[in-house]
N, C-alpha and C. Protein backbone atom coordinates (compact mmCIF):
# COMPACT_ATOMS: atom_id res chain seq x y z
N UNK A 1 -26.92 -17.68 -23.02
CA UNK A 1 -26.48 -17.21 -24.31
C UNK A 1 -27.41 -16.09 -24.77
N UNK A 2 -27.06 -15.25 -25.46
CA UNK A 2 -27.64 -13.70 -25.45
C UNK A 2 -28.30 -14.11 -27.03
N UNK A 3 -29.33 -13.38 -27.44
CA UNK A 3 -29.66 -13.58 -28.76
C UNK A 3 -29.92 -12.34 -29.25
N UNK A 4 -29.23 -11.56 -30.22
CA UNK A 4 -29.31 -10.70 -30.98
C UNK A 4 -30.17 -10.69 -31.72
N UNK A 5 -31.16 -9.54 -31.39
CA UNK A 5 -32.23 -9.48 -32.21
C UNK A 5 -32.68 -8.61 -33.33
N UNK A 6 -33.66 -8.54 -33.99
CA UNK A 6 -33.59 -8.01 -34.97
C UNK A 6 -34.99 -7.34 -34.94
N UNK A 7 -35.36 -6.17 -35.67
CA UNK A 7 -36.86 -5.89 -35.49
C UNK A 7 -37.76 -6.58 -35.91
N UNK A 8 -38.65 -6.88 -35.20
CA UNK A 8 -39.87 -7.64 -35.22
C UNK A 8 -39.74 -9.03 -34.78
N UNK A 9 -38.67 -9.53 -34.40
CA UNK A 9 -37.95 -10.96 -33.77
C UNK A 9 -39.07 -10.97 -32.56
N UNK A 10 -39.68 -12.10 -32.09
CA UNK A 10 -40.01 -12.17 -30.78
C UNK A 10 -39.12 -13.50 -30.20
N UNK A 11 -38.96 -13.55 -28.93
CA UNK A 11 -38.41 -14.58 -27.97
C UNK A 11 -39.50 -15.01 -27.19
N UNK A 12 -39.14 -16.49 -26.40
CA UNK A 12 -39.77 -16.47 -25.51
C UNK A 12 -39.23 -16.38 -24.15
N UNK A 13 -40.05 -15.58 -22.96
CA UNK A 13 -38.57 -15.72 -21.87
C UNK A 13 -38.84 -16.59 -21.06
N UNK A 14 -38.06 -17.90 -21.01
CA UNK A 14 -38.14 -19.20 -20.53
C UNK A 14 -36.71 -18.76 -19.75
N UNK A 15 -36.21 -19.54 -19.29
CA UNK A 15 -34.44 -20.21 -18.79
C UNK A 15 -34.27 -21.06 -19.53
N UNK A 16 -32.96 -21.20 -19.73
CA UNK A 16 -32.33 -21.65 -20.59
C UNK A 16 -32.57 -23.20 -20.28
N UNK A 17 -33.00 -23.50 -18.84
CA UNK A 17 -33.27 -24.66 -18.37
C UNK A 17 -34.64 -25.40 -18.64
N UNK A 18 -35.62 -24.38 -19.69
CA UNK A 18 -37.29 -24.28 -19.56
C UNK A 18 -38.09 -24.22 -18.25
N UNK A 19 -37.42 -23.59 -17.22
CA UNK A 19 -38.10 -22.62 -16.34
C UNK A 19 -38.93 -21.91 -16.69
N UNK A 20 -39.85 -21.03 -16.24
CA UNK A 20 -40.29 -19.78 -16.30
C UNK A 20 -38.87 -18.79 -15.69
N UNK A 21 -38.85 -17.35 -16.52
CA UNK A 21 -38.41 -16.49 -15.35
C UNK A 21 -38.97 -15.57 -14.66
N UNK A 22 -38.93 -15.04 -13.65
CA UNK A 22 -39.65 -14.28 -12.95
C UNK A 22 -39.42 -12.92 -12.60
N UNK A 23 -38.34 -12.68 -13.13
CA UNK A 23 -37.99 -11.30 -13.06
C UNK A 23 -36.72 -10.93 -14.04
N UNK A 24 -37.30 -9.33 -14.93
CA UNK A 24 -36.38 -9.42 -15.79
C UNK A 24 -35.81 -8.06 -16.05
N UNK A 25 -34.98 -7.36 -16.29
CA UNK A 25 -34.59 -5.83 -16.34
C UNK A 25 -34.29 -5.87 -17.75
N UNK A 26 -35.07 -4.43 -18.18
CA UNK A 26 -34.80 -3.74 -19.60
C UNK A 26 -33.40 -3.10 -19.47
N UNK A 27 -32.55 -3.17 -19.88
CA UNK A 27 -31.39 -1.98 -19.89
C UNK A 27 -31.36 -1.10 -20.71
N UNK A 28 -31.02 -0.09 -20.81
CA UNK A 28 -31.29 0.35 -22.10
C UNK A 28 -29.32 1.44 -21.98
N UNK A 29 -28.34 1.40 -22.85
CA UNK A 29 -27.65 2.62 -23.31
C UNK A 29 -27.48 3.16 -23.83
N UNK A 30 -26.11 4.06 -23.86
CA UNK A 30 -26.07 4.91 -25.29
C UNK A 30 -24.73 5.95 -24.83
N UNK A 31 -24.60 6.58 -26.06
CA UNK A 31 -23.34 7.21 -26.03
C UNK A 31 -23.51 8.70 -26.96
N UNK A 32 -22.92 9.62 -27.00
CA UNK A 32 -23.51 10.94 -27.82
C UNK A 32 -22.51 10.89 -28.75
N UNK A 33 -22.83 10.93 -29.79
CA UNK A 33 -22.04 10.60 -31.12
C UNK A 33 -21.09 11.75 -31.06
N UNK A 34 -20.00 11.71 -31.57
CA UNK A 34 -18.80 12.60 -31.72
C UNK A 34 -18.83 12.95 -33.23
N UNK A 35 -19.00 14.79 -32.75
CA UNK A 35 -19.17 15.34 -33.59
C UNK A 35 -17.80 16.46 -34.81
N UNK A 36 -17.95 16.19 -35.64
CA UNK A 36 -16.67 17.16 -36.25
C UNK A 36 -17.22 18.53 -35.95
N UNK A 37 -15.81 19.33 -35.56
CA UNK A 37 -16.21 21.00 -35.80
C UNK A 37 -14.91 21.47 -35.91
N UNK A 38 -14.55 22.54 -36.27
CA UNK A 38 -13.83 23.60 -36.54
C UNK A 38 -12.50 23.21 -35.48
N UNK A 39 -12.82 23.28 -34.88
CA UNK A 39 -11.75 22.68 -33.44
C UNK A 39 -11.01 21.18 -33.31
N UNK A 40 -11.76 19.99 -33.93
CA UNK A 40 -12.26 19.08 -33.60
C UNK A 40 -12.88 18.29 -33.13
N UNK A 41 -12.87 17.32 -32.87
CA UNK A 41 -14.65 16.76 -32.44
C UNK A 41 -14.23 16.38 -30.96
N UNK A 42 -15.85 16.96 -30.76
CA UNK A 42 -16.55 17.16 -29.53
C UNK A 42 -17.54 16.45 -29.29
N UNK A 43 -18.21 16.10 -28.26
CA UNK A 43 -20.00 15.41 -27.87
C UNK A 43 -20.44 16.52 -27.13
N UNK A 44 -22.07 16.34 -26.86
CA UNK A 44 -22.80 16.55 -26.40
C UNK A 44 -23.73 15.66 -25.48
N UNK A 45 -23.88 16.51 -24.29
CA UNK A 45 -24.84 14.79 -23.45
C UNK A 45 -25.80 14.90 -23.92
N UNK A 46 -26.13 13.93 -23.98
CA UNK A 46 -27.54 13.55 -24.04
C UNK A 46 -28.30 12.65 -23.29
N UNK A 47 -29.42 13.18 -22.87
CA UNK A 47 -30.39 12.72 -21.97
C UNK A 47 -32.04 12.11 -22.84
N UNK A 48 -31.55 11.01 -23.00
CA UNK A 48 -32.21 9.58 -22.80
C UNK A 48 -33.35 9.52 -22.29
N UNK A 49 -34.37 9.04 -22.31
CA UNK A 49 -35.20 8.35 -21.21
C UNK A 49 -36.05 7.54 -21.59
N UNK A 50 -35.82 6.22 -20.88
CA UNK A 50 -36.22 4.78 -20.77
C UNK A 50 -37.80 4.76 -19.56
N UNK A 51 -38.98 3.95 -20.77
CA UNK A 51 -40.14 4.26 -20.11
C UNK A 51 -40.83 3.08 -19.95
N UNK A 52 -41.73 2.48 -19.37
CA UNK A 52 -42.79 1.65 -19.61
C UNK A 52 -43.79 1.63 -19.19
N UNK A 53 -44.95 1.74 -20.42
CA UNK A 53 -46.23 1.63 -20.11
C UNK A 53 -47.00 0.19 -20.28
N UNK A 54 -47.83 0.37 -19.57
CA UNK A 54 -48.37 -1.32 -18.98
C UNK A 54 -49.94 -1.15 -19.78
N UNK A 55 -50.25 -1.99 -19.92
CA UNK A 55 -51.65 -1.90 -20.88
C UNK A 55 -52.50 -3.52 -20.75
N UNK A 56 -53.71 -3.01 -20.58
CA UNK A 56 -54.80 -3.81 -20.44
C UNK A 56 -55.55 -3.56 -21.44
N UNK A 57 -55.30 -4.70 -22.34
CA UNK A 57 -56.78 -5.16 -23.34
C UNK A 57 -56.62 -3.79 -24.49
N UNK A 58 -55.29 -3.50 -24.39
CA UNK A 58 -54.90 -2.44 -25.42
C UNK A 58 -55.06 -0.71 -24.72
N UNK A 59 -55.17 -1.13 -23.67
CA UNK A 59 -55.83 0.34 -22.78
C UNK A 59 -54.44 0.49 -21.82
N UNK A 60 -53.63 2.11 -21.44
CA UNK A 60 -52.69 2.11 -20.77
C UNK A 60 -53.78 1.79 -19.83
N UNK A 61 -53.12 1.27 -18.36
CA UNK A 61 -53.22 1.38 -16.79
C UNK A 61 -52.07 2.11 -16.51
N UNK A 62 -50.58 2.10 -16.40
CA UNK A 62 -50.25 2.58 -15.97
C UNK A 62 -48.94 3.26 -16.51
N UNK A 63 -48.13 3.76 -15.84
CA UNK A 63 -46.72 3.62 -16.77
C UNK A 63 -45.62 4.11 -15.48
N UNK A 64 -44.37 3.51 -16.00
CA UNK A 64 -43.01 3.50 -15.11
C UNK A 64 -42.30 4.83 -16.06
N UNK A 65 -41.84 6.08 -14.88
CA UNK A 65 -40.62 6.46 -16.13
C UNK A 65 -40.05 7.43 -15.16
N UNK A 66 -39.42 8.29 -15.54
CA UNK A 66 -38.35 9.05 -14.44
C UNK A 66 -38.78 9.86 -13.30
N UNK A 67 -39.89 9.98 -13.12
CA UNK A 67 -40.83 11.03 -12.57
C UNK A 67 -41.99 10.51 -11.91
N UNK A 68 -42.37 8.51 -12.61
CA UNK A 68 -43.35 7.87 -11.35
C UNK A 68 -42.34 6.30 -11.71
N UNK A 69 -41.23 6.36 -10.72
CA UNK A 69 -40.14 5.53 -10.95
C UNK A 69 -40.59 4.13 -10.11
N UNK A 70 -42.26 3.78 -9.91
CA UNK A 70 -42.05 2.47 -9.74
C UNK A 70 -44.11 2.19 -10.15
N UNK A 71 -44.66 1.27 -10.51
CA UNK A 71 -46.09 1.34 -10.44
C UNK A 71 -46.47 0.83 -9.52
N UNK A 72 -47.89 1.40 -10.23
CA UNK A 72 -48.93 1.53 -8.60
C UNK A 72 -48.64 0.06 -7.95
N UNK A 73 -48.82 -1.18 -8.60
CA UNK A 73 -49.00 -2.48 -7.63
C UNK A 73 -47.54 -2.82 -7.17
N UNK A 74 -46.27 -1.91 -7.67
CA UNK A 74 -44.87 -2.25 -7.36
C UNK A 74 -44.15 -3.49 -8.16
N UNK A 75 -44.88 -3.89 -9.37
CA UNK A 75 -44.23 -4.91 -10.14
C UNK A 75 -43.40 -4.44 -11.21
N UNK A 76 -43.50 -3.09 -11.09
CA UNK A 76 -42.59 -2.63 -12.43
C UNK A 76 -41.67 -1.48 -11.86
N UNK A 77 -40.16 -1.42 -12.03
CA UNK A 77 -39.62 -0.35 -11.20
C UNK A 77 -38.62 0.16 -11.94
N UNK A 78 -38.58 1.44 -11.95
CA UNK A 78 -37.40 2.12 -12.89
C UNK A 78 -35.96 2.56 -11.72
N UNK A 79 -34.65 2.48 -12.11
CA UNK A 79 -33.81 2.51 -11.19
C UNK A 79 -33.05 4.28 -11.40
N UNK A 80 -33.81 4.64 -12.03
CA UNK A 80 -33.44 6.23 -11.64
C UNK A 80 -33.41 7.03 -13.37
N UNK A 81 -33.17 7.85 -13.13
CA UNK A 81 -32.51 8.77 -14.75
C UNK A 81 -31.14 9.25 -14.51
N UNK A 82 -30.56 9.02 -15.52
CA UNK A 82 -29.32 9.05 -16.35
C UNK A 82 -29.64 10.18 -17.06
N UNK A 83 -28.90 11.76 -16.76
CA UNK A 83 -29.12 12.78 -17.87
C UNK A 83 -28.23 13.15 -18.89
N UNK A 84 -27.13 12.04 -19.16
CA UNK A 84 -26.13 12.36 -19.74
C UNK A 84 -26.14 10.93 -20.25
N UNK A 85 -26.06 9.47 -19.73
CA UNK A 85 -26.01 8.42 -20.91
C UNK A 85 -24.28 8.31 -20.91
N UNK A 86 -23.75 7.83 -21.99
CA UNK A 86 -22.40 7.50 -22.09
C UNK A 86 -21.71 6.47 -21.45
N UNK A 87 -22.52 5.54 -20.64
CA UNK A 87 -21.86 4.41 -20.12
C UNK A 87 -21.44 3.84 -21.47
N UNK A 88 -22.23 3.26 -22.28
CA UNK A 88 -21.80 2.87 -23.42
C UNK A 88 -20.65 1.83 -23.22
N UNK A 89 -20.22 1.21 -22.04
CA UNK A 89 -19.08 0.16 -22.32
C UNK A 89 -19.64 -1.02 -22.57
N UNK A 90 -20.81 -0.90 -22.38
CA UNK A 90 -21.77 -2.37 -22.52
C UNK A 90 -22.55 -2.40 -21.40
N UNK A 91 -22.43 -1.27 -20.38
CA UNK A 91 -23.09 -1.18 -19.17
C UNK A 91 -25.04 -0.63 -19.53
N UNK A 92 -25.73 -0.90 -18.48
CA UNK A 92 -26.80 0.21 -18.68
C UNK A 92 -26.61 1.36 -18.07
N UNK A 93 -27.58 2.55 -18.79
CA UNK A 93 -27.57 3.67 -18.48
C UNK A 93 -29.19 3.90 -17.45
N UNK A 94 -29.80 3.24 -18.32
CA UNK A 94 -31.07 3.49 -17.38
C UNK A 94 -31.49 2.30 -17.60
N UNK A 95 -32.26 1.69 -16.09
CA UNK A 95 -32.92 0.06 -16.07
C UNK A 95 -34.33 0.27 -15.89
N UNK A 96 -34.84 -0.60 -16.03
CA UNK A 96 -36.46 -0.83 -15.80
C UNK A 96 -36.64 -2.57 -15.33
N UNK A 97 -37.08 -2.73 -14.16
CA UNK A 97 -37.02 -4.32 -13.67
C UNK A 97 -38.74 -4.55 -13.55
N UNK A 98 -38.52 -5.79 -14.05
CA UNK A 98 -40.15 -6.52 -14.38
C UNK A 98 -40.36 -7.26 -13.48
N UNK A 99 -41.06 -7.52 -12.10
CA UNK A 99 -41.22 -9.04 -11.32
C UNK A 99 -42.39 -9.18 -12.22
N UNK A 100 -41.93 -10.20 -13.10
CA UNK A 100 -43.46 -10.97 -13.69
C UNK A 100 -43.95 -11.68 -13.22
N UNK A 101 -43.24 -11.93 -11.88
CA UNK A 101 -44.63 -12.52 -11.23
C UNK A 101 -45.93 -11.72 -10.61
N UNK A 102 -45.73 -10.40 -10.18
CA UNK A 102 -46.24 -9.59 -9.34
C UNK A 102 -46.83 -8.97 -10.34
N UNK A 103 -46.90 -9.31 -11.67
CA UNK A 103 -47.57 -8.60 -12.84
C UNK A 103 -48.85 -8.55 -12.58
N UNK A 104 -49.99 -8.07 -12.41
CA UNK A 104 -51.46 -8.28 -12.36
C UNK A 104 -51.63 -9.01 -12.84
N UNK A 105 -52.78 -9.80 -13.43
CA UNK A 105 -53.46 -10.98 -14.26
C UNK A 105 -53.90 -9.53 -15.48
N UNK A 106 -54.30 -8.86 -15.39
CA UNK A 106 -54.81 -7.62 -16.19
C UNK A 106 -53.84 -7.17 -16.79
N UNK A 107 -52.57 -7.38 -16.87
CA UNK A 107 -51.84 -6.51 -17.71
C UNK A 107 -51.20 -7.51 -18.77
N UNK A 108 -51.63 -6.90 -20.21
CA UNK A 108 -51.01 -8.43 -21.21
C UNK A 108 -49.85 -7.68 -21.79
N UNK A 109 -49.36 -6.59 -21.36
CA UNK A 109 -48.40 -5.84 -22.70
C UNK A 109 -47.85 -4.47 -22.07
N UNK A 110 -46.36 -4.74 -21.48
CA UNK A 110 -45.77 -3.84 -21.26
C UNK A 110 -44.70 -3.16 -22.73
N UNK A 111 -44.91 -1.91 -23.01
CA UNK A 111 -44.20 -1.96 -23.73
C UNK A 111 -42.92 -0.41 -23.36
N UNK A 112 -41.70 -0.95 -23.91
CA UNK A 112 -41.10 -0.35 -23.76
C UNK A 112 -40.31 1.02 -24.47
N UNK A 113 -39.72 2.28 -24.70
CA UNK A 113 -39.94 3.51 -24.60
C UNK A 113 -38.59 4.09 -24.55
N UNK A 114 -38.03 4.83 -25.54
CA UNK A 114 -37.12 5.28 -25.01
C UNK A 114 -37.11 6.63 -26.05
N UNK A 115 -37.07 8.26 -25.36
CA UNK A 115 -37.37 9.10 -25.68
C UNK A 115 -36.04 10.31 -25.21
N UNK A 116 -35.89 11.15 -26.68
CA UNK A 116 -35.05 12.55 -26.03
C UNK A 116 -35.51 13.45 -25.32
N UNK A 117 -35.70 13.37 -23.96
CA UNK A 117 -35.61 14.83 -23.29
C UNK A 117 -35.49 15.90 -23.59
N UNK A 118 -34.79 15.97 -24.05
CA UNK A 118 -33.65 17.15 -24.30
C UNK A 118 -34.42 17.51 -25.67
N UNK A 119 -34.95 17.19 -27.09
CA UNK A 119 -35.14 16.90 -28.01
C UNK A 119 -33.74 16.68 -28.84
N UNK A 120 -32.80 16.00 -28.96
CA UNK A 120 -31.80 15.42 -29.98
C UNK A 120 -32.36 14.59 -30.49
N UNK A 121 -32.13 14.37 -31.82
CA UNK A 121 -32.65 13.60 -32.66
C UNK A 121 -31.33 12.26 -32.38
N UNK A 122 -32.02 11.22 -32.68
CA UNK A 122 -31.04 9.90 -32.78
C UNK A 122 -29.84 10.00 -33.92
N UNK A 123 -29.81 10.71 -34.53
CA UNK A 123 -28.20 11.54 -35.06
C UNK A 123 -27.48 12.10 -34.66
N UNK A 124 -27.18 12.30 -33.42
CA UNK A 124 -26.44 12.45 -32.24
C UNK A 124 -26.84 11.56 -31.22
N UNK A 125 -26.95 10.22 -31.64
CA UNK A 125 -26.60 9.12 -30.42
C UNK A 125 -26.14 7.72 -30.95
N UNK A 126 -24.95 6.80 -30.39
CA UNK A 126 -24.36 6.13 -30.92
C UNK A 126 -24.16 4.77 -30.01
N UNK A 127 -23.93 3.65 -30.49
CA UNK A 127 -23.99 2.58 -29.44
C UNK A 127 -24.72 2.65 -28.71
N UNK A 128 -26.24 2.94 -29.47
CA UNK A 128 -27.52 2.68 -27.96
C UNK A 128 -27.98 1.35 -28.38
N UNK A 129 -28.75 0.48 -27.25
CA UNK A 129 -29.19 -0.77 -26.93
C UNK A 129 -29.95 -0.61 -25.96
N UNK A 130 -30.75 -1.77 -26.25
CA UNK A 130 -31.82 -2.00 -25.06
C UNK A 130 -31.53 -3.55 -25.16
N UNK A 131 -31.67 -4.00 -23.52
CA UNK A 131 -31.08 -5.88 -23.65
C UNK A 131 -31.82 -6.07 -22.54
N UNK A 132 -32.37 -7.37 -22.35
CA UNK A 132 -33.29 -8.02 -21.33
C UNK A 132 -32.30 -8.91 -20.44
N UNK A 133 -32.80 -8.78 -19.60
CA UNK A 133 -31.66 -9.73 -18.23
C UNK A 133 -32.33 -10.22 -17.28
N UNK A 134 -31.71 -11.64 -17.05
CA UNK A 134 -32.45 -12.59 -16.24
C UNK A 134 -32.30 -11.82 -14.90
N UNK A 135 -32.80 -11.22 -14.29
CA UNK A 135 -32.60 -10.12 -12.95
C UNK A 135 -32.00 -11.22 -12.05
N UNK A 136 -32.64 -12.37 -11.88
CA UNK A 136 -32.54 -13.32 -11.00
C UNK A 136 -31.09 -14.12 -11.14
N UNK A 137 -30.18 -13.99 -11.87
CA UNK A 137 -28.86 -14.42 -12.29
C UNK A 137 -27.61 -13.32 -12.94
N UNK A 138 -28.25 -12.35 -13.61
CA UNK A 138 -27.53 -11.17 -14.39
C UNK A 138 -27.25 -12.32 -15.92
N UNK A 139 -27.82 -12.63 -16.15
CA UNK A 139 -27.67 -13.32 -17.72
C UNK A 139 -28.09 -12.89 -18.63
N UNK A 140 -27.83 -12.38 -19.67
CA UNK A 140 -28.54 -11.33 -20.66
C UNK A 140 -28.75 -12.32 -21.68
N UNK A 141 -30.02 -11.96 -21.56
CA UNK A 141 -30.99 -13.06 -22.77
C UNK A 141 -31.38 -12.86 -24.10
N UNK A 142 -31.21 -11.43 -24.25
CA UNK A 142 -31.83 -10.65 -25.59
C UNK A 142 -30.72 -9.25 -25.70
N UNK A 143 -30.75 -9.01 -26.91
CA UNK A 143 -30.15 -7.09 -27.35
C UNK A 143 -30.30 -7.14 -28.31
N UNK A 144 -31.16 -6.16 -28.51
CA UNK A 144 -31.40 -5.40 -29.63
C UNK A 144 -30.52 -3.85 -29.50
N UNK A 145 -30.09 -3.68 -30.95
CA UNK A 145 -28.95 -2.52 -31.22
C UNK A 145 -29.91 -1.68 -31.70
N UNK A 146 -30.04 -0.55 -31.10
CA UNK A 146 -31.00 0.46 -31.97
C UNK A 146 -29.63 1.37 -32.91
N UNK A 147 -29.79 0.85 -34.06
CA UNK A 147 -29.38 1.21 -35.48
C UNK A 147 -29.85 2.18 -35.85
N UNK A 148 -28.83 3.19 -36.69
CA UNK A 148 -29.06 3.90 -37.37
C UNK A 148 -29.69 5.32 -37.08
N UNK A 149 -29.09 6.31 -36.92
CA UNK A 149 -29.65 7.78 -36.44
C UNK A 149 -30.18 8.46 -37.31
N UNK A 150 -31.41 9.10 -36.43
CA UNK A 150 -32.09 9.41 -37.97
C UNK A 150 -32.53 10.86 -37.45
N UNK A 151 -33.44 11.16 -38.42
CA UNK A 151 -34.66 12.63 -37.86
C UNK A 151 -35.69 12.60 -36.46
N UNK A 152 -35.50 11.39 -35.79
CA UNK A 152 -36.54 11.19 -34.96
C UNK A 152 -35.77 11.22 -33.79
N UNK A 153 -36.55 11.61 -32.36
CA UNK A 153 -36.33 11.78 -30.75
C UNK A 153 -36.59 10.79 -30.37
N UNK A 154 -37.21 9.31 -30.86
CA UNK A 154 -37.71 8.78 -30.21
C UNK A 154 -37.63 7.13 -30.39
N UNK A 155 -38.33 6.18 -29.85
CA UNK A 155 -37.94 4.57 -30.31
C UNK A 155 -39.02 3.91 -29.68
N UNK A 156 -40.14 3.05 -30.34
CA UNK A 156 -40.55 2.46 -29.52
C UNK A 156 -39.72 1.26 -29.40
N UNK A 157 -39.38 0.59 -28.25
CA UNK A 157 -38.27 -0.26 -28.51
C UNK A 157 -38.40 -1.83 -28.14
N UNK A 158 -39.02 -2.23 -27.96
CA UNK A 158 -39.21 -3.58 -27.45
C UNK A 158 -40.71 -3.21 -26.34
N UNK A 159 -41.34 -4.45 -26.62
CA UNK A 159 -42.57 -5.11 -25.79
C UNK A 159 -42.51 -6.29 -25.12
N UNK A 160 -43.35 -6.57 -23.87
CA UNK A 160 -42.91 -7.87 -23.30
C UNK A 160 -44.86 -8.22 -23.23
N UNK A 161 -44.98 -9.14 -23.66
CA UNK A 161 -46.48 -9.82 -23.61
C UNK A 161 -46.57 -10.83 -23.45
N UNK A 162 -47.67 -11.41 -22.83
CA UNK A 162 -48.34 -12.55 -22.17
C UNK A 162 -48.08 -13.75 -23.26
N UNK A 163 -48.04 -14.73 -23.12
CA UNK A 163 -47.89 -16.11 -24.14
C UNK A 163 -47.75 -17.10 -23.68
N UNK A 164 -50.03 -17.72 -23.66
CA UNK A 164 -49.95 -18.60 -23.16
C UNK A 164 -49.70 -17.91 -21.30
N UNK A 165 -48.75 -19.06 -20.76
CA UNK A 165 -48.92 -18.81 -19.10
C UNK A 165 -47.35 -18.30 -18.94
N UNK A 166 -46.41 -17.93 -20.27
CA UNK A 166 -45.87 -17.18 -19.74
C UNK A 166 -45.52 -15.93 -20.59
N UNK A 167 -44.46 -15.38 -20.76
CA UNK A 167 -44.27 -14.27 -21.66
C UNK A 167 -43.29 -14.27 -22.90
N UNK A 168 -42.96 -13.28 -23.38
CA UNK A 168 -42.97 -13.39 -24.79
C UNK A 168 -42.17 -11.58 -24.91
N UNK A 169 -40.44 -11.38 -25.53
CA UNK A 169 -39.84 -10.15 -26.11
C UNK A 169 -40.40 -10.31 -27.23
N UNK A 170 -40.36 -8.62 -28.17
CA UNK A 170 -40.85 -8.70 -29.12
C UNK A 170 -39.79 -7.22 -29.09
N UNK A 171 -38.75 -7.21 -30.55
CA UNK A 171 -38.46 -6.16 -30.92
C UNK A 171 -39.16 -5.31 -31.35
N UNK A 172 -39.13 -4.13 -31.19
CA UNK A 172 -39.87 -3.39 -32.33
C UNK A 172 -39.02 -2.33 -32.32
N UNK A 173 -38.52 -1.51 -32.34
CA UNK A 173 -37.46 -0.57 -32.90
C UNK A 173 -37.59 0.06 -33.80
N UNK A 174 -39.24 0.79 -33.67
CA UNK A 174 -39.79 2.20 -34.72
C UNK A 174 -39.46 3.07 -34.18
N UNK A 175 -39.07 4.06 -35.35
CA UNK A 175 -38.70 5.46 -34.57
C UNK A 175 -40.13 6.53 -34.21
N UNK A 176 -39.99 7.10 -33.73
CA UNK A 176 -41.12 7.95 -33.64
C UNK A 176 -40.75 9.36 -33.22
N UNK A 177 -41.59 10.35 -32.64
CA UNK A 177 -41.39 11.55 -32.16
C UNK A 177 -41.94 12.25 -31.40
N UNK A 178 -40.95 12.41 -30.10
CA UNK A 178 -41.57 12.82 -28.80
C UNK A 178 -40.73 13.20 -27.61
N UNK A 179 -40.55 13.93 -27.05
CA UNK A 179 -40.05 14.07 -25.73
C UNK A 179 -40.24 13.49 -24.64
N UNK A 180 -42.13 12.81 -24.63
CA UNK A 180 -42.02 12.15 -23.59
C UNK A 180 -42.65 10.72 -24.09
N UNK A 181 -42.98 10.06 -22.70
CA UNK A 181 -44.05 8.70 -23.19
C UNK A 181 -44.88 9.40 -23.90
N UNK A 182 -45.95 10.35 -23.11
CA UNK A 182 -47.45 10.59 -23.71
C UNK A 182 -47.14 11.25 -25.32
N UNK A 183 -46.63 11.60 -25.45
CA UNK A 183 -46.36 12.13 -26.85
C UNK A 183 -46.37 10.91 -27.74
N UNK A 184 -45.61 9.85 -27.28
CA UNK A 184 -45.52 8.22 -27.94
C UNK A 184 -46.96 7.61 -28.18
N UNK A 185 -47.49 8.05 -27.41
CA UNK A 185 -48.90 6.92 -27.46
C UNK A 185 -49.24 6.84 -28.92
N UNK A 186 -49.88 7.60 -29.42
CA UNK A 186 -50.06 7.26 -31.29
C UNK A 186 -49.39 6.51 -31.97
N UNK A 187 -47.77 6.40 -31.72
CA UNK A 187 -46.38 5.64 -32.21
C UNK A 187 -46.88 4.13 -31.89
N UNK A 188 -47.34 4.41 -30.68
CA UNK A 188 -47.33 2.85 -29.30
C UNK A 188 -48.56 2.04 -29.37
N UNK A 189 -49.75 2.49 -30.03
CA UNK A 189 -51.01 1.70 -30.07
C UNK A 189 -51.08 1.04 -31.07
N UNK A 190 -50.70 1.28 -32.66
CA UNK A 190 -50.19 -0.09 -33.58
C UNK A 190 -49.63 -1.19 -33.32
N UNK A 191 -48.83 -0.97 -32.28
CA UNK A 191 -48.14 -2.05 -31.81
C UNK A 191 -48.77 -3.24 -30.86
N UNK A 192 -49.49 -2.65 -30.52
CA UNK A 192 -50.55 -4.02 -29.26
C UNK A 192 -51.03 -4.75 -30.04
């Protein structure tokens, strides 16, 4: 059963059975808002991009994103870039898969990232989400709706952290402003 979340909601990611799970994919989509003009309305693509940086003791180590699409120890892997987005049927556009088991012992806080390329502001993007999935079944455990388009390129969008011996979603769904991760970091260090 999926739980709709809300900002600042945390989960814990158990199985529904109180398992641990061991592996989990961020999805993240979206769609380019349809715009009125003179003609009638039209979109624009828009290019997205879904990131994660991994952090020790509040310090990056590393980060996953379109350009170093898996990390250094191979526990975190991005499944490509999407420069246009628009699956929007409920599908993902761009994934990011977690083996939490293969997580280091050193890393307490991946957090997750989703930034305009392109620079469009989130007022030209519509039906975006980011949702967590049991990788190991395809069961979607969490979605959060990123609401509301605003002046900003950017989202920090959900975190996954240590709790206890296992882990722990945490919405967060601030906007921020940036083209890429590194531009995020200032947005992204309140949050640890």
């Amino acid at each position: 059963m999926t739980v709709n979340m809300t900002k600042g909601q945390a989960i814990s990611l158990q199985k529904a059975d109180g398992g641990t799970l061991t592996a989990v994919r961020m999805g993240l989509g979206w769609q380019a808002a349809k715009r009125r003009g003179l003609f009638g309305s039209r979109t624009r693509e828009i290019d997205l991009d879904a990131s994660a940086v991994l952090f020790a003791d509040k310090q990056p180590v590393d980060v996953v994103f379109f350009r170093h699409l898996q990390s250094d120890d191979g526990s975190v892997r991005h499944t490509g870039d999407n420069l246009v987005g628009g699956a929007g049927q409920g599908g993902d556009d761009e994934s990011i898969l977690v083996d939490l088991q293969r997580v280091p012992v050193h890393i307490d806080q991946i957090v997750f990232t989703v930034n305009s390329f392109t620079g469009q502001t989130f007022q030209e993007v519509q039906n975006a989400f980011c949702r967590i999935v049991d990788e190991t079944n395809g069961q979607e455990l969490a979605r959060y709706t990123l609401d509301g388009g605003g002046q900003y390129t950017a989202q920090i969008m959900a975190k996954v952290h240590r709790a206890g011996a296992g882990w722990q979603m945490t919405a967060l769904g601030n906007p921020a402003n940036g083209r890429t991760f590194q531009d995020l970091m200032p947005s992204i260090l309140p949050h640890l």
